[in-house]
N, C-alpha and C. Protein backbone atom coordinates (compact mmCIF):
# COMPACT_ATOMS: atom_id res chain seq x y z
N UNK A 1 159.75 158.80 89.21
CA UNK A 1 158.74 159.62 88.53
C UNK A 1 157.98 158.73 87.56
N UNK A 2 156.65 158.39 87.60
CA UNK A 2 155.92 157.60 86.55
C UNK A 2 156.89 156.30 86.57
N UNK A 3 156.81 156.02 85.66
CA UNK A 3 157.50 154.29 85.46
C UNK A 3 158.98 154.17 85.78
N UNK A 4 159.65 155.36 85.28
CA UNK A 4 161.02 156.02 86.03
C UNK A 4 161.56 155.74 86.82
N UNK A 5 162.66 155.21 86.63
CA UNK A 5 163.28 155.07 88.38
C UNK A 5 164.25 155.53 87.86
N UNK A 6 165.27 156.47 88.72
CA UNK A 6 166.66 157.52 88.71
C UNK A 6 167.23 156.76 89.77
N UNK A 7 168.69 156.01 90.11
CA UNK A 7 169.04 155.56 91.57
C UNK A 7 170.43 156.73 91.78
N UNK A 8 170.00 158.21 92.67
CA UNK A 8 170.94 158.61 92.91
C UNK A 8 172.50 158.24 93.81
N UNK A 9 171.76 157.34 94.53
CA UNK A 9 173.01 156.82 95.25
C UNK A 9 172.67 155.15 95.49
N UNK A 10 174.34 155.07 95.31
CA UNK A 10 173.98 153.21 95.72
C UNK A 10 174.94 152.58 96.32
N UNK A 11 174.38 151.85 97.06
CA UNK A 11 175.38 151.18 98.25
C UNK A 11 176.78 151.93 98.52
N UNK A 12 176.06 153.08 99.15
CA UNK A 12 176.74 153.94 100.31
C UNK A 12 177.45 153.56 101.36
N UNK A 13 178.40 153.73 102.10
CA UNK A 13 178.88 153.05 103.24
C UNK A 13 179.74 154.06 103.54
N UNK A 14 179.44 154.78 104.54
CA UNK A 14 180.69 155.60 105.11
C UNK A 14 180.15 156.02 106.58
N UNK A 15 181.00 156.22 107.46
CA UNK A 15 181.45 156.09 108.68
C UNK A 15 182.22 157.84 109.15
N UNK A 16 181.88 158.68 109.52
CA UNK A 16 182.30 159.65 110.57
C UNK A 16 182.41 160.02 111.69
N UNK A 17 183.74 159.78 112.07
CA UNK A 17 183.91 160.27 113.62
C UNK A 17 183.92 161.41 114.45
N UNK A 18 183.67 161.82 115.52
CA UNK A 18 183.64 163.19 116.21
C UNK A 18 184.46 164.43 115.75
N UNK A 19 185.70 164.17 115.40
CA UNK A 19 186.42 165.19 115.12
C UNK A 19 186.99 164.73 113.36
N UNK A 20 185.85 164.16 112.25
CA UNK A 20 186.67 163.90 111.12
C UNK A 20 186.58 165.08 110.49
N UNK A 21 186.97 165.11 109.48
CA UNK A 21 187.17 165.98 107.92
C UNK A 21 186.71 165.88 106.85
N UNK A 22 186.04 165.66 106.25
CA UNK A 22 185.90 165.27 105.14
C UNK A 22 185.04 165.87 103.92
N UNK A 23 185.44 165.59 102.95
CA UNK A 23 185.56 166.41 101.42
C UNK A 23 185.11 165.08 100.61
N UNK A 24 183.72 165.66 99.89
CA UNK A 24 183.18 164.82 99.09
C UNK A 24 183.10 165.42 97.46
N UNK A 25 183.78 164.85 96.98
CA UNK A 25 184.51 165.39 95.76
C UNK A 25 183.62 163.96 94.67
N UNK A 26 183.63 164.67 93.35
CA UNK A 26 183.23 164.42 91.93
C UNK A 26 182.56 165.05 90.90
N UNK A 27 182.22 164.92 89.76
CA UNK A 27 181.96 165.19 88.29
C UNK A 27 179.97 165.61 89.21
N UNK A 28 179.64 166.67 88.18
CA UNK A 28 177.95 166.91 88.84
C UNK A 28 177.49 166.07 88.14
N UNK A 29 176.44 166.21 89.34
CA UNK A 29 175.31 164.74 88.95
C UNK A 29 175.70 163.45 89.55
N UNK A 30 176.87 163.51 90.17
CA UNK A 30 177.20 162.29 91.06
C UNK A 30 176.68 161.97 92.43
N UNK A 31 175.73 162.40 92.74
CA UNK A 31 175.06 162.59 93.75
C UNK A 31 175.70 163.01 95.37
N UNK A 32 176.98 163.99 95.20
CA UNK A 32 177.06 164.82 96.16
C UNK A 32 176.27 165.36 97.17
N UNK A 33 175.53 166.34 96.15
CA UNK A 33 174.06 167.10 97.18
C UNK A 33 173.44 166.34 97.97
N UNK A 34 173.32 165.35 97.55
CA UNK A 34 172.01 164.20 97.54
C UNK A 34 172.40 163.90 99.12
N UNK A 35 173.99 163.01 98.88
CA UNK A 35 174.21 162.58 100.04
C UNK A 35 174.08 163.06 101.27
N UNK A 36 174.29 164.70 100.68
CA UNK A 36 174.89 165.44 101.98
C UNK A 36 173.48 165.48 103.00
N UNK A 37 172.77 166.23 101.43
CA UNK A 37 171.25 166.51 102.28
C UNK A 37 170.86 165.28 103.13
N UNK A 38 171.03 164.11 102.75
CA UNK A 38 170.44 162.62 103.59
C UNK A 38 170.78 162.32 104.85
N UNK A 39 172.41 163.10 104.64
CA UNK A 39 173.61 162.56 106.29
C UNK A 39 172.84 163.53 107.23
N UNK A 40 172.30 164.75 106.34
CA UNK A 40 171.96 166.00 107.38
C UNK A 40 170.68 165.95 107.63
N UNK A 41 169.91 165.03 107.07
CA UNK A 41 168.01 164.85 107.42
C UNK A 41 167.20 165.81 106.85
N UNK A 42 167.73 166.43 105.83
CA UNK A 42 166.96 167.27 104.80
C UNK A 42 166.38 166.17 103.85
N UNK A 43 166.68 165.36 103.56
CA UNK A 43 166.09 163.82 102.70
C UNK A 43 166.38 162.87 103.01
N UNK A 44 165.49 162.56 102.57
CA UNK A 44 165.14 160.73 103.21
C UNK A 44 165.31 159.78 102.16
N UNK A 45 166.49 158.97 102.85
CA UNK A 45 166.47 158.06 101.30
C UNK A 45 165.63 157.00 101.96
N UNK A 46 165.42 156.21 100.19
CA UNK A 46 164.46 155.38 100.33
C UNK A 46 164.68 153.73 100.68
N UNK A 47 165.50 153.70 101.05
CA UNK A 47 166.59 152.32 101.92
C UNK A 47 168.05 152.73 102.36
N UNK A 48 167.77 152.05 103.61
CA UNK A 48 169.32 152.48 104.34
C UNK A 48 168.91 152.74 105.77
N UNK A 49 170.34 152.99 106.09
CA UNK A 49 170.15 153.73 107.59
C UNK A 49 170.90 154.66 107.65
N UNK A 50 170.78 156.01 108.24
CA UNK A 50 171.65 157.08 108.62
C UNK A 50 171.47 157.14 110.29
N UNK A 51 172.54 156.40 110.59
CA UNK A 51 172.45 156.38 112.60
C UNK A 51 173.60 157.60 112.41
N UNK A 52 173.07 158.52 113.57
CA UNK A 52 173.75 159.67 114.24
C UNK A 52 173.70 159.75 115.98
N UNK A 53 174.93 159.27 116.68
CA UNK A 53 174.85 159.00 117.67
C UNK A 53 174.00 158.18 117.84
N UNK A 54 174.16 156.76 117.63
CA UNK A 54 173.55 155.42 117.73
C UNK A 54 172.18 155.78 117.44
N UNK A 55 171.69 156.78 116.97
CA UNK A 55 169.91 156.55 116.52
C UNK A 55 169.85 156.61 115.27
N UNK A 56 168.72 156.09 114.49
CA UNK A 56 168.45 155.67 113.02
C UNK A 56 167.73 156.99 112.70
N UNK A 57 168.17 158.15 112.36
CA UNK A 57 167.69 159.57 111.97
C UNK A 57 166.12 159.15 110.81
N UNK A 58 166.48 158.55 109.89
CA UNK A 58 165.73 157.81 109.10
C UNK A 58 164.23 158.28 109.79
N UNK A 59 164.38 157.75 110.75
CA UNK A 59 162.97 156.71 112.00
C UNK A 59 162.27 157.87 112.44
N UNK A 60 162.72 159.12 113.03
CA UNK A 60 162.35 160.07 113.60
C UNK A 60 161.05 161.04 113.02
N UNK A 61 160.60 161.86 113.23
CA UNK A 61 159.52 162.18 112.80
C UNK A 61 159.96 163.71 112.27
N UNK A 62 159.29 164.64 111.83
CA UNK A 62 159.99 165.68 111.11
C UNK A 62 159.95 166.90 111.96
N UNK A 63 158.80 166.44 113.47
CA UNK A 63 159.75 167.62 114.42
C UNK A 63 160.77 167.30 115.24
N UNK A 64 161.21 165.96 115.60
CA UNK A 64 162.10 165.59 116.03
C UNK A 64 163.73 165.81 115.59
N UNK A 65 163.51 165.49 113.97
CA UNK A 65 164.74 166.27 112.62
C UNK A 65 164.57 167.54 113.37
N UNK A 66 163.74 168.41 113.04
CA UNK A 66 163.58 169.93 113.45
C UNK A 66 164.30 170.17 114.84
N UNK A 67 164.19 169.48 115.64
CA UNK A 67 164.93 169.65 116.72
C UNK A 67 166.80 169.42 116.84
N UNK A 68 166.93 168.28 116.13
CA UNK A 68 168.13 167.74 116.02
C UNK A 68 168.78 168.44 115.26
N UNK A 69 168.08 169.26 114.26
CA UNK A 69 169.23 169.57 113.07
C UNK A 69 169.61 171.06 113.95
N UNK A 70 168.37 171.90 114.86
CA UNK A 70 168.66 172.91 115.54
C UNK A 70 169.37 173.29 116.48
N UNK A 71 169.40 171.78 117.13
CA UNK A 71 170.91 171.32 118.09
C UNK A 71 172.24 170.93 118.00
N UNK A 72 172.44 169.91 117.20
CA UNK A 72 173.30 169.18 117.11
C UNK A 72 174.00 169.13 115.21
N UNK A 73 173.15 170.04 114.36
CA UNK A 73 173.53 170.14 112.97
C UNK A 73 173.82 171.23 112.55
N UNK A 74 174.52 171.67 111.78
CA UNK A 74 174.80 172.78 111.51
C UNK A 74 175.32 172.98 109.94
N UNK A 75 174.53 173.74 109.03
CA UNK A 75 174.63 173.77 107.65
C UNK A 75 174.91 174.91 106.80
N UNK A 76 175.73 175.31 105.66
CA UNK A 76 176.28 176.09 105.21
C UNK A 76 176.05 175.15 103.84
N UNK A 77 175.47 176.38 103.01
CA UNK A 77 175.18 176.45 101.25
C UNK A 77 175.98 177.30 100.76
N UNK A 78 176.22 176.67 99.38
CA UNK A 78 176.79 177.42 98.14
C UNK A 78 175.43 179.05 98.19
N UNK A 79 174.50 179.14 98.40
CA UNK A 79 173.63 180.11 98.15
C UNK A 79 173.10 180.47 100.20
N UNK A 80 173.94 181.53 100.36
CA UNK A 80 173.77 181.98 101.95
C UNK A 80 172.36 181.89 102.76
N UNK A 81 171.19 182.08 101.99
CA UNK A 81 170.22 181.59 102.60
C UNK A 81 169.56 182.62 103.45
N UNK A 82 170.32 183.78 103.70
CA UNK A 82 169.86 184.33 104.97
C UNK A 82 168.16 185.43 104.66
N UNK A 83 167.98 185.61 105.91
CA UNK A 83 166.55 186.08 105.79
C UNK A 83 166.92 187.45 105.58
N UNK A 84 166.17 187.96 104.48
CA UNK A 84 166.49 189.57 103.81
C UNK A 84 166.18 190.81 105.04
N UNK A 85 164.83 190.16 105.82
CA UNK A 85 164.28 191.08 106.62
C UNK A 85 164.90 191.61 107.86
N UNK A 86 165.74 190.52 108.20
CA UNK A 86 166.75 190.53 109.53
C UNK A 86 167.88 190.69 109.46
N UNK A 87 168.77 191.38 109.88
CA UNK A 87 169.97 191.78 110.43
C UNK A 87 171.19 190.70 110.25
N UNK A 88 172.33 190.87 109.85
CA UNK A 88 173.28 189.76 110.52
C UNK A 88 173.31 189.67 111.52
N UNK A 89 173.21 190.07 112.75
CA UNK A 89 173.17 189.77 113.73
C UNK A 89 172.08 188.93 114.28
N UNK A 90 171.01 189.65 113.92
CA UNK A 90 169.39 188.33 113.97
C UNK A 90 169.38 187.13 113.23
N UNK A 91 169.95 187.23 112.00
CA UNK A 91 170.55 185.80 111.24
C UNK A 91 171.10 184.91 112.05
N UNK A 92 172.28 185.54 112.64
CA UNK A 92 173.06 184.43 113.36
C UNK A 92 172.29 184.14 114.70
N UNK A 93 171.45 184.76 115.23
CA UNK A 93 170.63 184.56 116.49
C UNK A 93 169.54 183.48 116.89
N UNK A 94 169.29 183.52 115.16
CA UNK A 94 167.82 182.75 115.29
C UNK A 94 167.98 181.38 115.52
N UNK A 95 168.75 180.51 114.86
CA UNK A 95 168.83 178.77 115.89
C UNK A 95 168.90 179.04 117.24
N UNK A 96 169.21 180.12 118.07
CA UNK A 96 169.67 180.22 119.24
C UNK A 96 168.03 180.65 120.18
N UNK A 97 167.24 181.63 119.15
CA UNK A 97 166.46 182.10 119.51
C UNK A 97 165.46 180.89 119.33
N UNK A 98 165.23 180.08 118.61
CA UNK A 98 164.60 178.61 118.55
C UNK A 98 164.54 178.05 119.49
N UNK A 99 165.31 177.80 120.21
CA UNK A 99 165.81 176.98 121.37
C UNK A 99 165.03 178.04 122.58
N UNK A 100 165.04 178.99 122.49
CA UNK A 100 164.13 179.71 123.38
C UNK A 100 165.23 179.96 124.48
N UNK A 101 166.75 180.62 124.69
CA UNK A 101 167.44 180.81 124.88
C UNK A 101 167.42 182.42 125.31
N UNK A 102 167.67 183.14 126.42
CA UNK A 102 167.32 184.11 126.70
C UNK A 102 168.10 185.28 125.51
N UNK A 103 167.29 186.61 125.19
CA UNK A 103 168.37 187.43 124.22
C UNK A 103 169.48 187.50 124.58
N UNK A 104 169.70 188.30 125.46
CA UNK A 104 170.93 188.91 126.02
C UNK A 104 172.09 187.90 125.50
N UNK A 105 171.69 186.56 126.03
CA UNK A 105 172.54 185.49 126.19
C UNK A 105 173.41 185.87 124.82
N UNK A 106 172.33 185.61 123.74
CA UNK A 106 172.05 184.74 122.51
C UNK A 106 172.79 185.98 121.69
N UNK A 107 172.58 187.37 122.17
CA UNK A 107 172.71 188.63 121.29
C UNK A 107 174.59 188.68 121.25
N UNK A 108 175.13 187.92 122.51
CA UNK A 108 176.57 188.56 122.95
C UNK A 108 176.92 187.47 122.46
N UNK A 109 176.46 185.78 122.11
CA UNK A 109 177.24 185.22 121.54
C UNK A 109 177.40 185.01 119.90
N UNK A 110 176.20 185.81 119.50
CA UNK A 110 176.58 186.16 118.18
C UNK A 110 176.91 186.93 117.77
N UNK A 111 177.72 188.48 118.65
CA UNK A 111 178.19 189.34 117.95
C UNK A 111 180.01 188.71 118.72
N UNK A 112 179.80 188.04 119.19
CA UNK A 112 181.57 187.53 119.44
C UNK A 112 181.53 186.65 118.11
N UNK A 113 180.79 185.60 117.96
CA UNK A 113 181.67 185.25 116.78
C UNK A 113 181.05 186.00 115.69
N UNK A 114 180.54 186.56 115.21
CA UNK A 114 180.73 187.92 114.35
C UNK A 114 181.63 188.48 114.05
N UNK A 115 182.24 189.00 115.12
CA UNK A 115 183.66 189.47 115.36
C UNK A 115 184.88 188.68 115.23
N UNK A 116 184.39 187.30 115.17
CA UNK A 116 186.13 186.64 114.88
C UNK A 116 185.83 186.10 113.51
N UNK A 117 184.56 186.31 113.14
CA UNK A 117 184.79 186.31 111.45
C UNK A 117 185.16 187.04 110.98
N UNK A 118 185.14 188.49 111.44
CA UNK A 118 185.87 189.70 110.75
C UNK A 118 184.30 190.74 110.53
N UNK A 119 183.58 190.36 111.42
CA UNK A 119 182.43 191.17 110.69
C UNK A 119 181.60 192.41 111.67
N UNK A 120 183.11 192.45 113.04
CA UNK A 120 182.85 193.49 113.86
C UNK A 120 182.11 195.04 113.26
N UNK A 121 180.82 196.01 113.06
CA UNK A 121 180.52 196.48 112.79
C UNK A 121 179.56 196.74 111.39
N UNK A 122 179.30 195.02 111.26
CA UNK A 122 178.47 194.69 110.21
C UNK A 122 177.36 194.45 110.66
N UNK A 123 177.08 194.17 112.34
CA UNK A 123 176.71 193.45 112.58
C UNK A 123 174.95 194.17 112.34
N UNK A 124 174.69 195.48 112.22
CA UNK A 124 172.99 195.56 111.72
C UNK A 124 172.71 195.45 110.32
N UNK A 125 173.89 195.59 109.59
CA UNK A 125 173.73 195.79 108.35
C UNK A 125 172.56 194.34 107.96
N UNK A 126 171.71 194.50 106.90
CA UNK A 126 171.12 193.30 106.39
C UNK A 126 171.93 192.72 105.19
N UNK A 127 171.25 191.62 104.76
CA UNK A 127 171.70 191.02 103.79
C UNK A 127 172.00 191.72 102.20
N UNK A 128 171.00 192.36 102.00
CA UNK A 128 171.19 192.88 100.56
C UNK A 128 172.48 194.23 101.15
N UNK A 129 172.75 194.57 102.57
CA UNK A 129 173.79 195.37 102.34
C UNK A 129 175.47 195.03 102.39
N UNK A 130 175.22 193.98 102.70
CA UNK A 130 177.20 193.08 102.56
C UNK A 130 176.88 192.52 101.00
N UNK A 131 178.15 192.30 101.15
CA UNK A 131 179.28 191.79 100.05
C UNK A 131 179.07 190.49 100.11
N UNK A 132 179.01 189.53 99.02
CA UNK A 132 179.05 188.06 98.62
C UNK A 132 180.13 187.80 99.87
N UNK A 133 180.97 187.46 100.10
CA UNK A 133 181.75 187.22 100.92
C UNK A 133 181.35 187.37 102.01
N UNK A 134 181.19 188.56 102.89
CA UNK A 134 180.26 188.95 103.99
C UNK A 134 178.85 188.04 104.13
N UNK A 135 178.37 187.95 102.83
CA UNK A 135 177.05 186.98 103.51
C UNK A 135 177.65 185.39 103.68
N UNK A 136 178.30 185.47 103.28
CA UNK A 136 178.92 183.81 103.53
C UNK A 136 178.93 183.57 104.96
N UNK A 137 180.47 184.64 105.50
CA UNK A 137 180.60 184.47 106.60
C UNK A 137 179.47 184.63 107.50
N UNK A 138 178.39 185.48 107.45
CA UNK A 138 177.27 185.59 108.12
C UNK A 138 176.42 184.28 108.38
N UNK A 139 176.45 183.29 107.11
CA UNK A 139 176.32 182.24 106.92
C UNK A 139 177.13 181.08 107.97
N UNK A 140 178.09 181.22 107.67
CA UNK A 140 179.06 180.17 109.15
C UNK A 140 178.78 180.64 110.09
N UNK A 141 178.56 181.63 110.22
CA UNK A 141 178.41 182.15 112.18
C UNK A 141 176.95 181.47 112.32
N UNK A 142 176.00 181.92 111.29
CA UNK A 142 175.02 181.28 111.92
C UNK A 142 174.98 179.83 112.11
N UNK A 143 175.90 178.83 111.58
CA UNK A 143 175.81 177.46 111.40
C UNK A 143 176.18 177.18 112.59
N UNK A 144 177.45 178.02 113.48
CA UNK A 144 178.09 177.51 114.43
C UNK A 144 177.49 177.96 115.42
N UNK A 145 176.79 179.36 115.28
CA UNK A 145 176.41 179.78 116.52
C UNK A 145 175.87 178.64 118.08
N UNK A 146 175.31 177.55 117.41
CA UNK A 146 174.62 176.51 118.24
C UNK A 146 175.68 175.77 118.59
N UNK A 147 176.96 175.27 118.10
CA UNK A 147 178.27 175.02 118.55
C UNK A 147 177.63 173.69 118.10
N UNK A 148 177.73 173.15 116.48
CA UNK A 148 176.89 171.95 116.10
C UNK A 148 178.03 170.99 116.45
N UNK A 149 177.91 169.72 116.24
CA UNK A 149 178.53 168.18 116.67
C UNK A 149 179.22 167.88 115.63
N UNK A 150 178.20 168.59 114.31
CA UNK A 150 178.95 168.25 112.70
C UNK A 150 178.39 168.94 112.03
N UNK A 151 178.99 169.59 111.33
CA UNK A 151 178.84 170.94 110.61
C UNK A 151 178.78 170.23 108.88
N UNK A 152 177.59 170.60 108.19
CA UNK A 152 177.76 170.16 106.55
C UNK A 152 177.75 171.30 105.35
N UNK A 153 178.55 171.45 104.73
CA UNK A 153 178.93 172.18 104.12
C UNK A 153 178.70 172.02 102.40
N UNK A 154 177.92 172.32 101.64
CA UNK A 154 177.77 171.83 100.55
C UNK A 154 178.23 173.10 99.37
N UNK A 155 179.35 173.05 98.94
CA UNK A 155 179.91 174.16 97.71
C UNK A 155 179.92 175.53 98.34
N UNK A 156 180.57 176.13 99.80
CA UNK A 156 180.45 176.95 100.52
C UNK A 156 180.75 178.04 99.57
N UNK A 157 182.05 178.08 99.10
CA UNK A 157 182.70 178.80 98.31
C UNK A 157 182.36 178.78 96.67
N UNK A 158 181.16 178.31 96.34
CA UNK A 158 181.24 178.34 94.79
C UNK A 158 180.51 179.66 94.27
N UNK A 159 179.96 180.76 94.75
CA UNK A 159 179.69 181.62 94.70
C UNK A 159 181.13 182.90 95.11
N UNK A 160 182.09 182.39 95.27
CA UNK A 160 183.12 183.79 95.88
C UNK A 160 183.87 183.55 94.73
N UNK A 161 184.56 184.69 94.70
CA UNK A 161 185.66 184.79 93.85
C UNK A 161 186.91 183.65 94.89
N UNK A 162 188.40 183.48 93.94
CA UNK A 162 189.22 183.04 94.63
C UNK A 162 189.74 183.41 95.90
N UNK A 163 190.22 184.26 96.20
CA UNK A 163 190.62 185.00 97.05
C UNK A 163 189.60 184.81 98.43
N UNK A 164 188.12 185.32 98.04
CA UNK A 164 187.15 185.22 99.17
C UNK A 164 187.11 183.88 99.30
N UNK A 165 186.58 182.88 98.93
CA UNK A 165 186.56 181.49 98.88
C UNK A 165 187.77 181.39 100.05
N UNK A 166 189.18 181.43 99.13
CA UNK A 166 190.23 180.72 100.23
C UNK A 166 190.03 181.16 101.53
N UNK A 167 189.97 182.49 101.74
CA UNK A 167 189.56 183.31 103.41
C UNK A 167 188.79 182.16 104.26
N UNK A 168 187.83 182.54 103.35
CA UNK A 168 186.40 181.57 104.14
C UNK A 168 186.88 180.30 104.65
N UNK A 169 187.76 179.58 103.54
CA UNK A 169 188.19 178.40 103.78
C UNK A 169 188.87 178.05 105.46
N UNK A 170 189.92 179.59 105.27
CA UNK A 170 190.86 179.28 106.13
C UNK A 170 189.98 179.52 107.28
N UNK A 171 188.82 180.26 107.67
CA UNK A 171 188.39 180.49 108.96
C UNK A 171 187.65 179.16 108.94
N UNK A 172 186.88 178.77 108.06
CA UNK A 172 185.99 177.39 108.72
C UNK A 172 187.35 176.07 109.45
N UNK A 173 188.42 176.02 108.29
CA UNK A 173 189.46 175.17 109.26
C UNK A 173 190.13 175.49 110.47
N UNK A 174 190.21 176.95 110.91
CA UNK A 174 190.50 177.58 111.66
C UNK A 174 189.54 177.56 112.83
N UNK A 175 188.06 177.22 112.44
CA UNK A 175 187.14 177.21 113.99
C UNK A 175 187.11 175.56 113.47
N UNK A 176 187.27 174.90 112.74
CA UNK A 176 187.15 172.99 112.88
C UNK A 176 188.31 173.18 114.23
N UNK A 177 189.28 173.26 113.90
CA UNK A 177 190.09 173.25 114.71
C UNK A 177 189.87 173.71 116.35
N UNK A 178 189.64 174.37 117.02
CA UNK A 178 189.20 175.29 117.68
C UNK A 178 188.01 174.18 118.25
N UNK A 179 186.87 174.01 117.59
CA UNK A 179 185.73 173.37 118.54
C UNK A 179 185.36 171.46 117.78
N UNK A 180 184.64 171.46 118.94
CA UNK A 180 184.83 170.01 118.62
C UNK A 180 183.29 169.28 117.94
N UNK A 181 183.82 169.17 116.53
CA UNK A 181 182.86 169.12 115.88
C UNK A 181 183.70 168.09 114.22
N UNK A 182 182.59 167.72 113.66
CA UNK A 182 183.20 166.72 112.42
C UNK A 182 182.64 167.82 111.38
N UNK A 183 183.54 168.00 110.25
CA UNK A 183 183.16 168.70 109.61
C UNK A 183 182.84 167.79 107.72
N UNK A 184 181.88 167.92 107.02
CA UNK A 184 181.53 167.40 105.96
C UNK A 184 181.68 168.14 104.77
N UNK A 185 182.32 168.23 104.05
CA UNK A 185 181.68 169.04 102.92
C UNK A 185 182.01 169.27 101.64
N UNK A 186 180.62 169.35 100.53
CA UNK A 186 181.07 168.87 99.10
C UNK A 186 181.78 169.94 97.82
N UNK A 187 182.63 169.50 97.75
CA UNK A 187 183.33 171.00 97.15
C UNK A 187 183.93 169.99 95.43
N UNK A 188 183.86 171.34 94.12
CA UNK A 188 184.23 170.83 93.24
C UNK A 188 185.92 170.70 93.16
N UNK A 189 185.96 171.87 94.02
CA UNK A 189 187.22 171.90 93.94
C UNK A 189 188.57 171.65 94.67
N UNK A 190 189.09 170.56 93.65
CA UNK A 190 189.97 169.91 94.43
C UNK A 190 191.16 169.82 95.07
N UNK A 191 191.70 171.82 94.94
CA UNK A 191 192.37 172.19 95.46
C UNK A 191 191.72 172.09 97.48
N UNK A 192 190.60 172.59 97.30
CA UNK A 192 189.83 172.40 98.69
C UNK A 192 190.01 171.33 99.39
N UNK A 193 190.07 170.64 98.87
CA UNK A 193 189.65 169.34 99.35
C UNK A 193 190.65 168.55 99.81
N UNK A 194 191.83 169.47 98.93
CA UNK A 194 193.30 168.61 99.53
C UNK A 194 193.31 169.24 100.83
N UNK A 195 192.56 170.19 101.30
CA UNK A 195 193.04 170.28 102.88
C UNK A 195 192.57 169.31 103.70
N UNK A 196 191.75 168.58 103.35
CA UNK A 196 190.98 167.70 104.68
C UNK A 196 191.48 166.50 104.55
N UNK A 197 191.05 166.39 106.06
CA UNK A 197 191.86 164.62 106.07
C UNK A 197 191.61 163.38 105.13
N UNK A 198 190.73 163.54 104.95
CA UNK A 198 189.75 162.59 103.84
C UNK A 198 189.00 162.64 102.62
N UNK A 199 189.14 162.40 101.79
CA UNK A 199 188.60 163.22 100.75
C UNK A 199 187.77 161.54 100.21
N UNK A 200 186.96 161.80 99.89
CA UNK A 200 185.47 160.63 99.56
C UNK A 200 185.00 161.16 97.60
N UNK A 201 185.48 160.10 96.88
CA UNK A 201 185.23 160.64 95.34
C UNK A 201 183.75 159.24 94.78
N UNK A 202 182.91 160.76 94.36
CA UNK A 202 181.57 159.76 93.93
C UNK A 202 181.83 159.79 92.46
N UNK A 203 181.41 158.57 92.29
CA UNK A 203 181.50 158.71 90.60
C UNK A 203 180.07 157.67 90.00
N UNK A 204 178.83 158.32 89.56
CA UNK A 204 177.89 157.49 89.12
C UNK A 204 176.56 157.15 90.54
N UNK A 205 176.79 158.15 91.55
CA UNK A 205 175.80 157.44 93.02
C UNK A 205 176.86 156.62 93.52
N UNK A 206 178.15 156.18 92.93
CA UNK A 206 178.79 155.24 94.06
C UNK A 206 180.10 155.67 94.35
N UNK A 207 180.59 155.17 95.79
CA UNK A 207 181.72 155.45 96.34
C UNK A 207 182.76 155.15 95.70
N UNK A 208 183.64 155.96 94.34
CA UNK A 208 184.66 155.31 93.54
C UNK A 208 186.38 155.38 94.21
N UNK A 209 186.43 156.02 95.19
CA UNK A 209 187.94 155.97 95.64
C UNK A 209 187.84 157.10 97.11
N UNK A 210 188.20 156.60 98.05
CA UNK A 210 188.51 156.80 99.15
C UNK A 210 190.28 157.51 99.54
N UNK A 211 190.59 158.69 99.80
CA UNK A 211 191.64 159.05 100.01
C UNK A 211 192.17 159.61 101.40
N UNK A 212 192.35 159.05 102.44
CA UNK A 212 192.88 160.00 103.73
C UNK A 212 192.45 158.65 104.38
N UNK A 213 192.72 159.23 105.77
CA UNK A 213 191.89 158.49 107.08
C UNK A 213 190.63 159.74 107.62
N UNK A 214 189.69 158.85 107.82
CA UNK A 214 188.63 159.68 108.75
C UNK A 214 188.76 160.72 109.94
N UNK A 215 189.96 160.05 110.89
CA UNK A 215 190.07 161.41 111.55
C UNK A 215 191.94 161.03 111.89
C-alpha cells in the first residue's frame, strides 16, 4: 500500500498428497487465511509457485481458476456463504449446475448427500430458515457435491457452538475418509487439529514447526 510493504507469507514450502490431512494452526495474523486462499486460487501471491497436479495455478487465467476451482476444488468458510434466495438443495446443486450437468442428475445427488449430513427434509428450507449448524452442513454438501480432489477448509467451525462444531467435525472426517480427496484446513483450535495427520504451525508468515506426516 503506498510506500508500505506488509510480507504476509515468507518462504513457504509445503507439499500435499492425494489423500493428506492437514491442519494449519497459529496466533491471528499469521497468515493462515492468506495461505489457504493462495493453495485454493482465490489469491495470487506475488512470487512463488502453487503447482496443482503438475500445473503452475499461478499462470492460468481467471476463467481457467473458475473452472478448476468448480471441478477439482472444493471450499468451506467460517461464514456459510450460501445464497439467501435459493434453497439448500439449490445451494448444494449449483457447482453441479455450472458444469451444465443435467437436473435430474444433479437434483438426486444432492439430496443423497443431504441426507447423510443429517439434513433429510431440510432440503427446501432456505438459508435464513436453518440453524447455524444446518447452514454449515449445507455448506459441506455443497463443497463436496462435485466430489473435489482437495477440499479447503478455513475456521469451518468458528461460528458453532461446541457441540455443533465437533458433529461437523466428525462428518467432514467421516466423508475424508470415505472419498478420495486431501483435505486442508485452518482451525484455531487445537483440539481440532489434533485429529489430522499433520498439523503445519505459522508463526509471523513463516512455517515455525511441522507436526505429523503428510499422509
Amino acid at each position: 500500500m503506498g510506500s508500505a510493504v506488509t510480507e504476509v507469507l515468507r518462504g513457504i514450502d509445503l507439499d500435499f498428497s492425494a489423500k493428506s490431512l492437514t491442519a494449519i494452526v497459529g496466533a491471528s495474523g499469521a497468515g493462515k487465511s492468506t495461505l489457504l486462499h493462495i493453495l485454493g486460487s482465490l489469491d495470487h501471491a506475488t512470487r512463488g509457485k502453487v503447482i496443482f497436479e503438475g500445473e503452475d495455478i499461478q499462470s492460468k487465467s481467471d476463467e481457467e481458476l473458475s473452472e478448476l476451482r468448480n471441478v477439482a476444488i472444493g471450499f468451506v468458510f467460517q461464514f456459510h456463504h450460501l445464497l439467501p434466495e435459493f434453497s439448500a438443495l439449490e445451494n448444494v446443486m449449483m457447482p453441479l449446475w455450472l458444469r451444465g450437468e443435467a437436473k435430474a442428475k444433479v437434483a438426486q445427488k444432492a439430496r443423497t448427500l443431504l441426507k447423510r449430513l443429517g439434513l433429510e427434509g431440510r432440503e427446501d428450507h432456505r438459508p435464513t430458515e436453518l440453524s447455524g449448524g444446518e447452514q454449515q452442513r449445507v455448506a459441506v454438501a455443497r463443497a463436496l457435491v462435485g466430489s473435489p480432489r482437495i477440499l479447503f477448509a478455513d475456521e469451518p467451525t468458528g461460528n458453532l457452538d461446541q457441540e455443533n462444531g465437533e458433529k461437523l467435525m466428525d462428518l467432514l472426517l467421516e466423508l475424508y475418509r470415505e472419498q478420495n480427496m486431501a483435505v486442508v484446513m485452518v482451525t484455531h483450535n487445537l483440539e481440532i487439529a489434533g485429529r489430522f495427520r499433520r498439523v503445519v504451525e505459522l508463526e509471523d508468515g513463516c512455517i515455525a514447526k511441522v507436526t505429523g506426516e503428510d499422509a
